[in-house]
PDB file of N, CA and C in Angstrom:
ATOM      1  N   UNK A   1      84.295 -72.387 -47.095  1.00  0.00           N
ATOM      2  CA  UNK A   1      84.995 -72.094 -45.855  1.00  0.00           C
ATOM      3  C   UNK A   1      86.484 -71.933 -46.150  1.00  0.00           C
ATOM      4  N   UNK A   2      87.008 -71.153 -45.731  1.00  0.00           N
ATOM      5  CA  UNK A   2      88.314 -70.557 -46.112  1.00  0.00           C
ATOM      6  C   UNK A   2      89.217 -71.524 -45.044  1.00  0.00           C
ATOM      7  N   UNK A   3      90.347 -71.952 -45.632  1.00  0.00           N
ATOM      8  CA  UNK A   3      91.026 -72.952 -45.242  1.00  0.00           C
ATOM      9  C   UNK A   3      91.849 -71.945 -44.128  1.00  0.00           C
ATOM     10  N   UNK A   4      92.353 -72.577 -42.898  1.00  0.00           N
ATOM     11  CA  UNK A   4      93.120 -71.881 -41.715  1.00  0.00           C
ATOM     12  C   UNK A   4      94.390 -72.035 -41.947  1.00  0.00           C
ATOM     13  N   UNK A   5      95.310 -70.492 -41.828  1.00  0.00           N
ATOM     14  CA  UNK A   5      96.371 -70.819 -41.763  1.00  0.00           C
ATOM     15  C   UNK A   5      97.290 -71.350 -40.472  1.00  0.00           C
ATOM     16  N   UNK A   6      98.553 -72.375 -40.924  1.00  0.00           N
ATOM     17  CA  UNK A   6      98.959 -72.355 -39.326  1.00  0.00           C
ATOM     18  C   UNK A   6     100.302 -71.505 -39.244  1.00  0.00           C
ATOM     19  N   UNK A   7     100.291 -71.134 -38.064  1.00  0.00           N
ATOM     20  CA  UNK A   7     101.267 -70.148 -38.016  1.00  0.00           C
ATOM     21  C   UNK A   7     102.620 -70.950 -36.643  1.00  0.00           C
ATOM     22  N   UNK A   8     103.516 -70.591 -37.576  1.00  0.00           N
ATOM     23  CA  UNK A   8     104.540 -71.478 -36.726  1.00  0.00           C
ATOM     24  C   UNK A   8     104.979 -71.002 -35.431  1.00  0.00           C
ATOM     25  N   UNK A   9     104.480 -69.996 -34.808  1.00  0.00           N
ATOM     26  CA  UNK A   9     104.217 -69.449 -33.294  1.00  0.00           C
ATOM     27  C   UNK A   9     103.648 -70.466 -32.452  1.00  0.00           C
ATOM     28  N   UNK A  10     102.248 -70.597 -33.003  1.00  0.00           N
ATOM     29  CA  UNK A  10     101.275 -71.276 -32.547  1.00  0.00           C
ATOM     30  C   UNK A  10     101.760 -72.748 -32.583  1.00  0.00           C
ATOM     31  N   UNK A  11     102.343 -73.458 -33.712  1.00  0.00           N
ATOM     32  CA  UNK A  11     102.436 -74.582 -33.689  1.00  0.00           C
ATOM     33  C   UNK A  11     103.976 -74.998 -32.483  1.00  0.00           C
ATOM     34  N   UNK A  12     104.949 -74.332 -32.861  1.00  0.00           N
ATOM     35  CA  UNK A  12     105.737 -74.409 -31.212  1.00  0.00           C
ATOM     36  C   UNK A  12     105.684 -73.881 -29.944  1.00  0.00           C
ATOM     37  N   UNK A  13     104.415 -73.493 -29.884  1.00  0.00           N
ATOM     38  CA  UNK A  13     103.443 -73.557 -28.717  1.00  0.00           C
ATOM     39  C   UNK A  13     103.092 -74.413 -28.203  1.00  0.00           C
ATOM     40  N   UNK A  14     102.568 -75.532 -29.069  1.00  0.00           N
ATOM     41  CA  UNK A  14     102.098 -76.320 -27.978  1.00  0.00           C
ATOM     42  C   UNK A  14     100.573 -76.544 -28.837  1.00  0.00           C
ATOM     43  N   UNK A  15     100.141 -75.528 -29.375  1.00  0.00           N
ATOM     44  CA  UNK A  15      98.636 -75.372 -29.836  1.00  0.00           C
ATOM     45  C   UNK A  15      98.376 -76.278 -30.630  1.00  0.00           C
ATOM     46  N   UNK A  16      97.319 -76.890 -29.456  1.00  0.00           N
ATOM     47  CA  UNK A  16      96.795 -78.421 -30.033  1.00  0.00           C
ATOM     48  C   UNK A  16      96.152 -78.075 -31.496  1.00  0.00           C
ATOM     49  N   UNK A  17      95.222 -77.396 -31.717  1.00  0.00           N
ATOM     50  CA  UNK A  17      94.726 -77.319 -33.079  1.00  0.00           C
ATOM     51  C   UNK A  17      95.645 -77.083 -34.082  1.00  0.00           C
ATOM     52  N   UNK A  18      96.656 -76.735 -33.916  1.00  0.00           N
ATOM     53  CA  UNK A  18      97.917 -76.661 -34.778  1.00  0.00           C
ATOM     54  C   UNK A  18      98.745 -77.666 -34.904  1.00  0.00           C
ATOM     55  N   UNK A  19      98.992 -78.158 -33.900  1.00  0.00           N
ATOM     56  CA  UNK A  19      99.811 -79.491 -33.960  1.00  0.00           C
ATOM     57  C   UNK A  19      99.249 -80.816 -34.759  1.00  0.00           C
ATOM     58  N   UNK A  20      97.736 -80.478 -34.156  1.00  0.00           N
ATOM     59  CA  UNK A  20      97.288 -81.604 -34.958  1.00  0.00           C
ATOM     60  C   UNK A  20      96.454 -80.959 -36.697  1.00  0.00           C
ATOM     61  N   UNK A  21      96.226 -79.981 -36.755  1.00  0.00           N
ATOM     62  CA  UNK A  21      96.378 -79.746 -38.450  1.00  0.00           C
ATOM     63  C   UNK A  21      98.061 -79.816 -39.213  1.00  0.00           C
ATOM     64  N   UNK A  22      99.289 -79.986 -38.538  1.00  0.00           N
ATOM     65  CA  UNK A  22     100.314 -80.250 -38.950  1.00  0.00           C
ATOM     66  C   UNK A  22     100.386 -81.989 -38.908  1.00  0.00           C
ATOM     67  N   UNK A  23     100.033 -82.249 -38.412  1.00  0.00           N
ATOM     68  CA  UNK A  23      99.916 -83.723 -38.337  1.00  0.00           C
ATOM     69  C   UNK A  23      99.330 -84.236 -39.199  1.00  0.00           C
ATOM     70  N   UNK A  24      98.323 -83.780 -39.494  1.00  0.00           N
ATOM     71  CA  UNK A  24      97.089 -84.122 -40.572  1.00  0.00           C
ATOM     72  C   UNK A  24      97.958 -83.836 -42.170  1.00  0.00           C
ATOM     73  N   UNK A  25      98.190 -82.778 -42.115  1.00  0.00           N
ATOM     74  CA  UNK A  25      98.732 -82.604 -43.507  1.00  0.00           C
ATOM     75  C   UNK A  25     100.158 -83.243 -43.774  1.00  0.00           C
ATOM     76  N   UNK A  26     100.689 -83.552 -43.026  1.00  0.00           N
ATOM     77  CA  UNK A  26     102.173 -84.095 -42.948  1.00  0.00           C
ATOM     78  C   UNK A  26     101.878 -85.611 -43.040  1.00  0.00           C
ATOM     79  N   UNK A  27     100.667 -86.445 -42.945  1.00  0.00           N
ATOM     80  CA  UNK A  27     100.073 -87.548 -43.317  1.00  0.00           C
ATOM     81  C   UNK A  27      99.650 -87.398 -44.350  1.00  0.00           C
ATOM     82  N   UNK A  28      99.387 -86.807 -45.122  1.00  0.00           N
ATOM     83  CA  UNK A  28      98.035 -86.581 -45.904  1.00  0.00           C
ATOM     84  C   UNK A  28      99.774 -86.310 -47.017  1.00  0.00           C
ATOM     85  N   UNK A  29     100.571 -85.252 -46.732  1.00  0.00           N
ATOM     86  CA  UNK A  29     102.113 -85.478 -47.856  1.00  0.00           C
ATOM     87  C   UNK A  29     102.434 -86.784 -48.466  1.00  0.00           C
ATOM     88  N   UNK A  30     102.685 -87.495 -47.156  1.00  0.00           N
ATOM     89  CA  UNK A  30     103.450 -88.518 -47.024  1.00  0.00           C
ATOM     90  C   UNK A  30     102.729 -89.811 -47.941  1.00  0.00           C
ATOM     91  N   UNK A  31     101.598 -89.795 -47.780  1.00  0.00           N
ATOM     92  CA  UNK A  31     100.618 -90.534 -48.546  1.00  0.00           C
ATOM     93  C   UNK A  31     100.763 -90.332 -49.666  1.00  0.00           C
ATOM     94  N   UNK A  32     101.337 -89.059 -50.308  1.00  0.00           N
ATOM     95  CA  UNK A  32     101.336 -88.868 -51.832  1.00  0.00           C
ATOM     96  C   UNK A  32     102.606 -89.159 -52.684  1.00  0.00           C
ATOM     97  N   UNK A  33     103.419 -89.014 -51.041  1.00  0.00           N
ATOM     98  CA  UNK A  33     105.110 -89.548 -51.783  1.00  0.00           C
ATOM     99  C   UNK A  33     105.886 -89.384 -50.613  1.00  0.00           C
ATOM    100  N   UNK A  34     107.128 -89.901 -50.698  1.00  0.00           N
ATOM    101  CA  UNK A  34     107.956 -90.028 -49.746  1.00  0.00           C
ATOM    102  C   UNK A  34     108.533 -89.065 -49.020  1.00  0.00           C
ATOM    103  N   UNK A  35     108.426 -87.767 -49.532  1.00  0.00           N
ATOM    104  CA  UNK A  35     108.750 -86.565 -49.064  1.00  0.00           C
ATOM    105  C   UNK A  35     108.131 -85.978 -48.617  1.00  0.00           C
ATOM    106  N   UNK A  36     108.217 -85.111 -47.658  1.00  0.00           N
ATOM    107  CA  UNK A  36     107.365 -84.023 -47.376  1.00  0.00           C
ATOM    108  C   UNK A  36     108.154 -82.381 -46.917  1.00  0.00           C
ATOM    109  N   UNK A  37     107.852 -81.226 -47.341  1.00  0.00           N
ATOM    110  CA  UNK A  37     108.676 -80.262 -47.276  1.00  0.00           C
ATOM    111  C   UNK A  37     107.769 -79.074 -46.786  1.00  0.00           C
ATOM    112  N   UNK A  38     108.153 -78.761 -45.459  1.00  0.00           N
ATOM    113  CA  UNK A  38     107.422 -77.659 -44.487  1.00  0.00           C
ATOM    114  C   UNK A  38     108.869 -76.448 -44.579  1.00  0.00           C
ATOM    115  N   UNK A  39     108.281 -75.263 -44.964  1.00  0.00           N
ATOM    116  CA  UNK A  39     109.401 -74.414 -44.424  1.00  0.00           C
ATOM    117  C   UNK A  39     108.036 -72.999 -43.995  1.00  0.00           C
ATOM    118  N   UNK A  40     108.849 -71.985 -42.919  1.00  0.00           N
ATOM    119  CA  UNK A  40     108.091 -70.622 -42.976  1.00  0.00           C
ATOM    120  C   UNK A  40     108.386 -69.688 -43.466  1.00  0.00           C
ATOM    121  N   UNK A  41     107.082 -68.833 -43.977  1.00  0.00           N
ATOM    122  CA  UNK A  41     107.448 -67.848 -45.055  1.00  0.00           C
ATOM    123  C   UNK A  41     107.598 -66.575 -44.094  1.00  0.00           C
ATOM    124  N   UNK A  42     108.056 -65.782 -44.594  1.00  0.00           N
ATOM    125  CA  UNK A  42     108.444 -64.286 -43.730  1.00  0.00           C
ATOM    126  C   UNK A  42     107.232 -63.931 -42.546  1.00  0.00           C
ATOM    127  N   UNK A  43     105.703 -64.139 -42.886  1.00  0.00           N
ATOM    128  CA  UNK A  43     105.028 -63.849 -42.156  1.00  0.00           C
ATOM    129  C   UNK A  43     104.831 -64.576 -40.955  1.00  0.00           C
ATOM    130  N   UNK A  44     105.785 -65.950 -40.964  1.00  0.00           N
ATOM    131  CA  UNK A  44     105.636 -67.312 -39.947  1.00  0.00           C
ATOM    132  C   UNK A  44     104.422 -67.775 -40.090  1.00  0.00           C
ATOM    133  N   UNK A  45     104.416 -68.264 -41.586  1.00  0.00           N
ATOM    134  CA  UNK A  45     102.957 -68.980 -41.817  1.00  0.00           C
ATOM    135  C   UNK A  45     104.129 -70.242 -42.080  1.00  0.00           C
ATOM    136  N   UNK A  46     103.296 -71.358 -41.866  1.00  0.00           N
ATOM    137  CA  UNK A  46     104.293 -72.783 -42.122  1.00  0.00           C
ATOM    138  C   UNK A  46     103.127 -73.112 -43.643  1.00  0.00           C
ATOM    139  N   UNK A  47     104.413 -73.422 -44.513  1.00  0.00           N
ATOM    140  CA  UNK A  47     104.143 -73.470 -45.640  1.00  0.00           C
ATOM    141  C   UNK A  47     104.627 -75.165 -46.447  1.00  0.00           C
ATOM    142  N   UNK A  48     103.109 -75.703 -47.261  1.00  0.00           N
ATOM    143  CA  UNK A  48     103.766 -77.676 -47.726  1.00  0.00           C
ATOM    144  C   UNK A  48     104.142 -76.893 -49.064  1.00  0.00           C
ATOM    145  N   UNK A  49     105.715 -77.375 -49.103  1.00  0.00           N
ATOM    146  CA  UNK A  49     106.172 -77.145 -50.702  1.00  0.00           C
ATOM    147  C   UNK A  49     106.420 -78.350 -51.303  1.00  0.00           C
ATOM    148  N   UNK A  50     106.598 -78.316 -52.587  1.00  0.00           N
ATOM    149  CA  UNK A  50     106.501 -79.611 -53.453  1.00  0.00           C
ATOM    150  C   UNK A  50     108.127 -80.111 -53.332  1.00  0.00           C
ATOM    151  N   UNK A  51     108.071 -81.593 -53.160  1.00  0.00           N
ATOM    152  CA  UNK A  51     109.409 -82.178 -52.821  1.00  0.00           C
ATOM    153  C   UNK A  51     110.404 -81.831 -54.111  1.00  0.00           C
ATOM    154  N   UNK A  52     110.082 -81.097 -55.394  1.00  0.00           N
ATOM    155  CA  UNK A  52     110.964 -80.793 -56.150  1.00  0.00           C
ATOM    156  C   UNK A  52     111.251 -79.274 -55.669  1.00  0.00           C
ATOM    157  N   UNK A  53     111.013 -78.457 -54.997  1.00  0.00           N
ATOM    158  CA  UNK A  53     111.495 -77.787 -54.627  1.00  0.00           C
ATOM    159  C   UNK A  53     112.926 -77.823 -53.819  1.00  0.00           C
ATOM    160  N   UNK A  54     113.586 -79.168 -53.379  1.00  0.00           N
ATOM    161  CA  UNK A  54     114.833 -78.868 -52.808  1.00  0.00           C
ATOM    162  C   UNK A  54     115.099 -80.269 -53.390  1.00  0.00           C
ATOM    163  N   UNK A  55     116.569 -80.142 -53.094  1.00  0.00           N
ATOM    164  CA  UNK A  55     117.267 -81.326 -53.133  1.00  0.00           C
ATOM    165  C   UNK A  55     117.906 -82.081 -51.771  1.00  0.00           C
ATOM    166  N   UNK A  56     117.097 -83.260 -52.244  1.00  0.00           N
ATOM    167  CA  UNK A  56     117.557 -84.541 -51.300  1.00  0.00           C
ATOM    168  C   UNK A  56     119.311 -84.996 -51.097  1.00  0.00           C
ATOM    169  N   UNK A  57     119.915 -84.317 -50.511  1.00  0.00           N
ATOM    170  CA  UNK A  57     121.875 -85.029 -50.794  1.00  0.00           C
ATOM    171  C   UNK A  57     121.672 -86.419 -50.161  1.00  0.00           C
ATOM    172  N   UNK A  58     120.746 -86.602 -49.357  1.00  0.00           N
ATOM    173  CA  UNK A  58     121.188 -87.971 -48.636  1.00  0.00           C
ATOM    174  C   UNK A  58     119.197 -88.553 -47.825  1.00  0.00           C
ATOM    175  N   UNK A  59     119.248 -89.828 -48.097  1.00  0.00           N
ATOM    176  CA  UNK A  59     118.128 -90.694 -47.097  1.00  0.00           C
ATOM    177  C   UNK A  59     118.058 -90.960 -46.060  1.00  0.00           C
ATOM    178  N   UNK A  60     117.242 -91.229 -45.382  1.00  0.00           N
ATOM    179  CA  UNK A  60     117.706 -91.981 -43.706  1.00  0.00           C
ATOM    180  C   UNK A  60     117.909 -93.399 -44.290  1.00  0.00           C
ATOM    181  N   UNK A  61     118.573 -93.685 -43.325  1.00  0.00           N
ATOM    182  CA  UNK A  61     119.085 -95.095 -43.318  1.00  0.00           C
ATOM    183  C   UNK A  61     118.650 -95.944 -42.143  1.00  0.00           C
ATOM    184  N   UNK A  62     118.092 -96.910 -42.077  1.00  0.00           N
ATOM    185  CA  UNK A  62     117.697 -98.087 -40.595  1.00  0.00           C
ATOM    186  C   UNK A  62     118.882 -97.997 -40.714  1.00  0.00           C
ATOM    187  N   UNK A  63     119.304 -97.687 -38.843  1.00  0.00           N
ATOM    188  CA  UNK A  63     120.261 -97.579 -37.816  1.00  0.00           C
ATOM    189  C   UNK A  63     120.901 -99.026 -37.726  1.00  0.00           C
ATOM    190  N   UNK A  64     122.512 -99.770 -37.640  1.00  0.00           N
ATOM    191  CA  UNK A  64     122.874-100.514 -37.463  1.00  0.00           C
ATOM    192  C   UNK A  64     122.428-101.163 -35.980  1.00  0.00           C
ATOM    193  N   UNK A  65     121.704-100.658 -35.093  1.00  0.00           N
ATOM    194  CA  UNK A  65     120.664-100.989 -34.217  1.00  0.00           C
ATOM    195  C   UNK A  65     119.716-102.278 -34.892  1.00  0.00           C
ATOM    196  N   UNK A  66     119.166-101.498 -35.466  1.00  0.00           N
ATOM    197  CA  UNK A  66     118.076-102.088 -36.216  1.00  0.00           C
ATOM    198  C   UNK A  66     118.302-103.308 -37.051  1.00  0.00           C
ATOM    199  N   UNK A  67     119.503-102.740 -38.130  1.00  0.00           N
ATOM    200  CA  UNK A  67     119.672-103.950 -38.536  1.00  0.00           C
ATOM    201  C   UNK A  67     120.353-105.824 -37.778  1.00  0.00           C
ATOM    202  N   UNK A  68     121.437-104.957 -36.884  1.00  0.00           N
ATOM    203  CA  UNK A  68     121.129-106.113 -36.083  1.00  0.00           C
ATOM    204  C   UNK A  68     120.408-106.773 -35.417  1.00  0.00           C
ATOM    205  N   UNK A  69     118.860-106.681 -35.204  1.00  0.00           N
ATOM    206  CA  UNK A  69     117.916-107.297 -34.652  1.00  0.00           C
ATOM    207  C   UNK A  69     117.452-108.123 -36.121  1.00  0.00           C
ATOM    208  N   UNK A  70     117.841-107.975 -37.722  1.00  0.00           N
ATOM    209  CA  UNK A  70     117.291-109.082 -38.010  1.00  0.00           C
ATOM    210  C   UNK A  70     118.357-110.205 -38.611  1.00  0.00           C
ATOM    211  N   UNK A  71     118.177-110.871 -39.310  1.00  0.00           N
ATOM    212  CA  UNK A  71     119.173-111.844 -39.637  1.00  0.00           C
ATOM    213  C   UNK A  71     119.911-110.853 -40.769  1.00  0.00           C
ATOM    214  N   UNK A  72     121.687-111.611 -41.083  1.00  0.00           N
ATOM    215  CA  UNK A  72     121.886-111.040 -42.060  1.00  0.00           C
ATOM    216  C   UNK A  72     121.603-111.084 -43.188  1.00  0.00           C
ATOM    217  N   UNK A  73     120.832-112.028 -43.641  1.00  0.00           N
ATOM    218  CA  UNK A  73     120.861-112.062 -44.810  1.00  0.00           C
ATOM    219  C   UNK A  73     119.508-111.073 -45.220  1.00  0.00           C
ATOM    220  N   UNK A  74     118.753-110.737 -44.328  1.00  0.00           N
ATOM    221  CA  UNK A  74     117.646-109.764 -43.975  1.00  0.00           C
ATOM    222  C   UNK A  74     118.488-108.542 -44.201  1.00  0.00           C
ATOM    223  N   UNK A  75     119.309-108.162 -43.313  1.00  0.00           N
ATOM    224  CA  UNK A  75     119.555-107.337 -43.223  1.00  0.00           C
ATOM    225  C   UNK A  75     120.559-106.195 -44.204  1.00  0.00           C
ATOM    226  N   UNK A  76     121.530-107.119 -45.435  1.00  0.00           N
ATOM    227  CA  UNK A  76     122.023-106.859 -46.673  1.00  0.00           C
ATOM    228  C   UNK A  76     121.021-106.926 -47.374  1.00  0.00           C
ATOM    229  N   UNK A  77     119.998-107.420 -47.525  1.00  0.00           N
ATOM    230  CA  UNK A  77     118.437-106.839 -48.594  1.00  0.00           C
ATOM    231  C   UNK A  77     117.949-105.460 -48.382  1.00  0.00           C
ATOM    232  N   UNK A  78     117.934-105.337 -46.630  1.00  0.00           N
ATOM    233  CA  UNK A  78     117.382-104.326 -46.876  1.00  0.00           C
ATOM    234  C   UNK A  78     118.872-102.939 -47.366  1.00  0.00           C
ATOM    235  N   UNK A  79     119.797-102.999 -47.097  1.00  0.00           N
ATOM    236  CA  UNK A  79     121.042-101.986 -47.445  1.00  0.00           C
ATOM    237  C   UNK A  79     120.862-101.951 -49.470  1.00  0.00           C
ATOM    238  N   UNK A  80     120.811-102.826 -49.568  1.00  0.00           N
ATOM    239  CA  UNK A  80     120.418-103.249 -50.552  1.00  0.00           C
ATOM    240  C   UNK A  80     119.701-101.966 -51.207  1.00  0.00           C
ATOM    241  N   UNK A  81     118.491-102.316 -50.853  1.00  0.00           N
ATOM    242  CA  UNK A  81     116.874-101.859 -51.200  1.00  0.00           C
ATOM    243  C   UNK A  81     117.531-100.121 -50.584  1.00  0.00           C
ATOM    244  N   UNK A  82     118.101 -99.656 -49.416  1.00  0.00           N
ATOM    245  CA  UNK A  82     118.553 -98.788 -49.579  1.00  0.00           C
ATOM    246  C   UNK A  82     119.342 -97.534 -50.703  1.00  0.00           C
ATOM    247  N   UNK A  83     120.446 -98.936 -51.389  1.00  0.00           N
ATOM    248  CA  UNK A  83     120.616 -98.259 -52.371  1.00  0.00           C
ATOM    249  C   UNK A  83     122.424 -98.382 -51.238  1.00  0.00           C
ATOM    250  N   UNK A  84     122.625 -98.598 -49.946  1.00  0.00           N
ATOM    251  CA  UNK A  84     124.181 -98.452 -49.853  1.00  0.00           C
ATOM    252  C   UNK A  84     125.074 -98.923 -51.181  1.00  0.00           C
ATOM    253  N   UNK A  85     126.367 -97.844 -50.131  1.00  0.00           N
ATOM    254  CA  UNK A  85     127.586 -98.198 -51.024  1.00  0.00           C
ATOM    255  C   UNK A  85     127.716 -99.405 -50.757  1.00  0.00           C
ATOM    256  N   UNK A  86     128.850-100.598 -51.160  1.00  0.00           N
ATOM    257  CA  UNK A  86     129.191-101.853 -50.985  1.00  0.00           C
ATOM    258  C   UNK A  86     129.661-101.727 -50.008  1.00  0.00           C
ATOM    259  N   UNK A  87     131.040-100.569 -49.934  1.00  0.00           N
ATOM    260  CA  UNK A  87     132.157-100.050 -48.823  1.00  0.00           C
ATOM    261  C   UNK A  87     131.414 -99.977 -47.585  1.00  0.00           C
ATOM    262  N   UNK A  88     130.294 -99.346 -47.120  1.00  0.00           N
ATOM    263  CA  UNK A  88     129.243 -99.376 -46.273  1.00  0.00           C
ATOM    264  C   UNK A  88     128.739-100.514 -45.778  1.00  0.00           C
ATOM    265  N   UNK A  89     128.325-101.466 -47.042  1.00  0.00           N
ATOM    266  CA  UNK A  89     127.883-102.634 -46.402  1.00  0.00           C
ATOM    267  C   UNK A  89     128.401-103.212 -45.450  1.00  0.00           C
ATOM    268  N   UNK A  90     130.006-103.118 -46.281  1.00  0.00           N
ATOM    269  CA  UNK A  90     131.010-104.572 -45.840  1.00  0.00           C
ATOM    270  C   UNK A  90     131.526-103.867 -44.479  1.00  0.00           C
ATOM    271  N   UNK A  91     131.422-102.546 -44.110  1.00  0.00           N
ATOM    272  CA  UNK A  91     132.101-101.680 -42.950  1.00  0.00           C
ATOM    273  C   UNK A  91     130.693-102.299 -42.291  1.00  0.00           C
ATOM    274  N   UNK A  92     129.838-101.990 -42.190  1.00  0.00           N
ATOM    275  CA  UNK A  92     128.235-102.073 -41.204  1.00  0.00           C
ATOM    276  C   UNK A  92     129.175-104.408 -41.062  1.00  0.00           C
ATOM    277  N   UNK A  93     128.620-105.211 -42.000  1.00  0.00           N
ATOM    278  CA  UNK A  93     129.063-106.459 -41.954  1.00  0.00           C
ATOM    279  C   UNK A  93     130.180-106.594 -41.035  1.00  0.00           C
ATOM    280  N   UNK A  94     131.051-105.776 -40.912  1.00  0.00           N
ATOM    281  CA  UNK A  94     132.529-106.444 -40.162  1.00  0.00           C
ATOM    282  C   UNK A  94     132.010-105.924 -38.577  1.00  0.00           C
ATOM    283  N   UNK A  95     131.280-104.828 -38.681  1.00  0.00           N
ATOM    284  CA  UNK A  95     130.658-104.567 -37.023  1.00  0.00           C
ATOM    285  C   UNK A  95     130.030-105.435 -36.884  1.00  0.00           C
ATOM    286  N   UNK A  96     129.257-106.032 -37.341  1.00  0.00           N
ATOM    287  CA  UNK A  96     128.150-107.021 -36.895  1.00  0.00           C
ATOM    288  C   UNK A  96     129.271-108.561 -36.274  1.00  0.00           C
ATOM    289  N   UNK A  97     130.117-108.922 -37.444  1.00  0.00           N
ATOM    290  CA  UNK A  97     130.940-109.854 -36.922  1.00  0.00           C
ATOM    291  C   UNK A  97     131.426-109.790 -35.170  1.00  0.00           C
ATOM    292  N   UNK A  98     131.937-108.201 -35.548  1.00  0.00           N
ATOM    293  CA  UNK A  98     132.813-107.998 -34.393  1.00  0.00           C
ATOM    294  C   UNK A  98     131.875-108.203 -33.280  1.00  0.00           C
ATOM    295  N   UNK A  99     130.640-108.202 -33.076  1.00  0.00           N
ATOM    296  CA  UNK A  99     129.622-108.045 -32.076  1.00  0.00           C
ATOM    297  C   UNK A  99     128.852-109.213 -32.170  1.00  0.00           C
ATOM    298  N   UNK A 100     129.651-110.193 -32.386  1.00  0.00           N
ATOM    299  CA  UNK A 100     129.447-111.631 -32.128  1.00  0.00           C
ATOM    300  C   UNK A 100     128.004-112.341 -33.099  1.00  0.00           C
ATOM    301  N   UNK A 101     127.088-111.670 -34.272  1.00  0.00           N
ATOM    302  CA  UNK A 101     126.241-111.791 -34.369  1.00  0.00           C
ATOM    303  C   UNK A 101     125.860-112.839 -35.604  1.00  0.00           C
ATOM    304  N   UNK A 102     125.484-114.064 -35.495  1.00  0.00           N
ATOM    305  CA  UNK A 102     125.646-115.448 -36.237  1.00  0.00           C
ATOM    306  C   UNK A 102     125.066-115.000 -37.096  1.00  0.00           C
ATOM    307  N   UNK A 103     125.388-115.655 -38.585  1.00  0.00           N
ATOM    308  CA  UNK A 103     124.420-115.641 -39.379  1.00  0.00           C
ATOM    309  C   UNK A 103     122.859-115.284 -39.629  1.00  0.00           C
ATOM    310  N   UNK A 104     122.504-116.428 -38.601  1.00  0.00           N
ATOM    311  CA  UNK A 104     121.167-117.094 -38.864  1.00  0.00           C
ATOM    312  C   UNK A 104     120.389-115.810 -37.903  1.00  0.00           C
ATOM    313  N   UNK A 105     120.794-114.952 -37.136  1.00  0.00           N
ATOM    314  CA  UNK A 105     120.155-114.133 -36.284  1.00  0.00           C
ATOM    315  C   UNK A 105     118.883-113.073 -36.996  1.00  0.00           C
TER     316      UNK A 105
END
């Protein structure tokens, strides 16, 4: 059975069978690695390219939202595990001060 293409018309349509075969494969990426890379080719077919095909300049980062909901010392592990600058840290750290937020939170 010949695999269906999706066509990126259809998929910002609305077209459930499209949305959810983009869904499917955009799980099915993500499962294999942290990236996933959709672009369309001239014909507006939506096309999975291999994450070495582009370059990454920058990660998402958990939102200083976020990190203030856990404690700090939680929350410099995870900047950490991010990979932030220090300069970043200690700028994100002095907001948290300023916004009254104890240690132990």
């Amino acid at each position: 059975m010949a695999e269906e293409v999706l066509l990126v018309d259809r998929l910002c349509s609305g077209d459930r069978p499209s949305v959810m075969a983009a869904g499917m494969t955009l799980a099915q990426a993500l499962r294999k690695g942290k990236v996933a890379v959709f672009m369309v080719d001239a014909l507006g077919q939506v096309v999975l390219m291999s994450p070495s095909s582009v370059e990454v300049i920058g990660k998402p980062l958990v939102t200083d939202q976020d990190l203030d909901a856990m404690s700090e010392d939680e929350s410099i592990a995870l900047m950490v595990t991010e990979g932030r600058e220090e300069g970043a840290m200690m700028k994100y750290l002095a907001s948290r001060s300023s916004k009254g937020l104890s240690h132990g939170r």
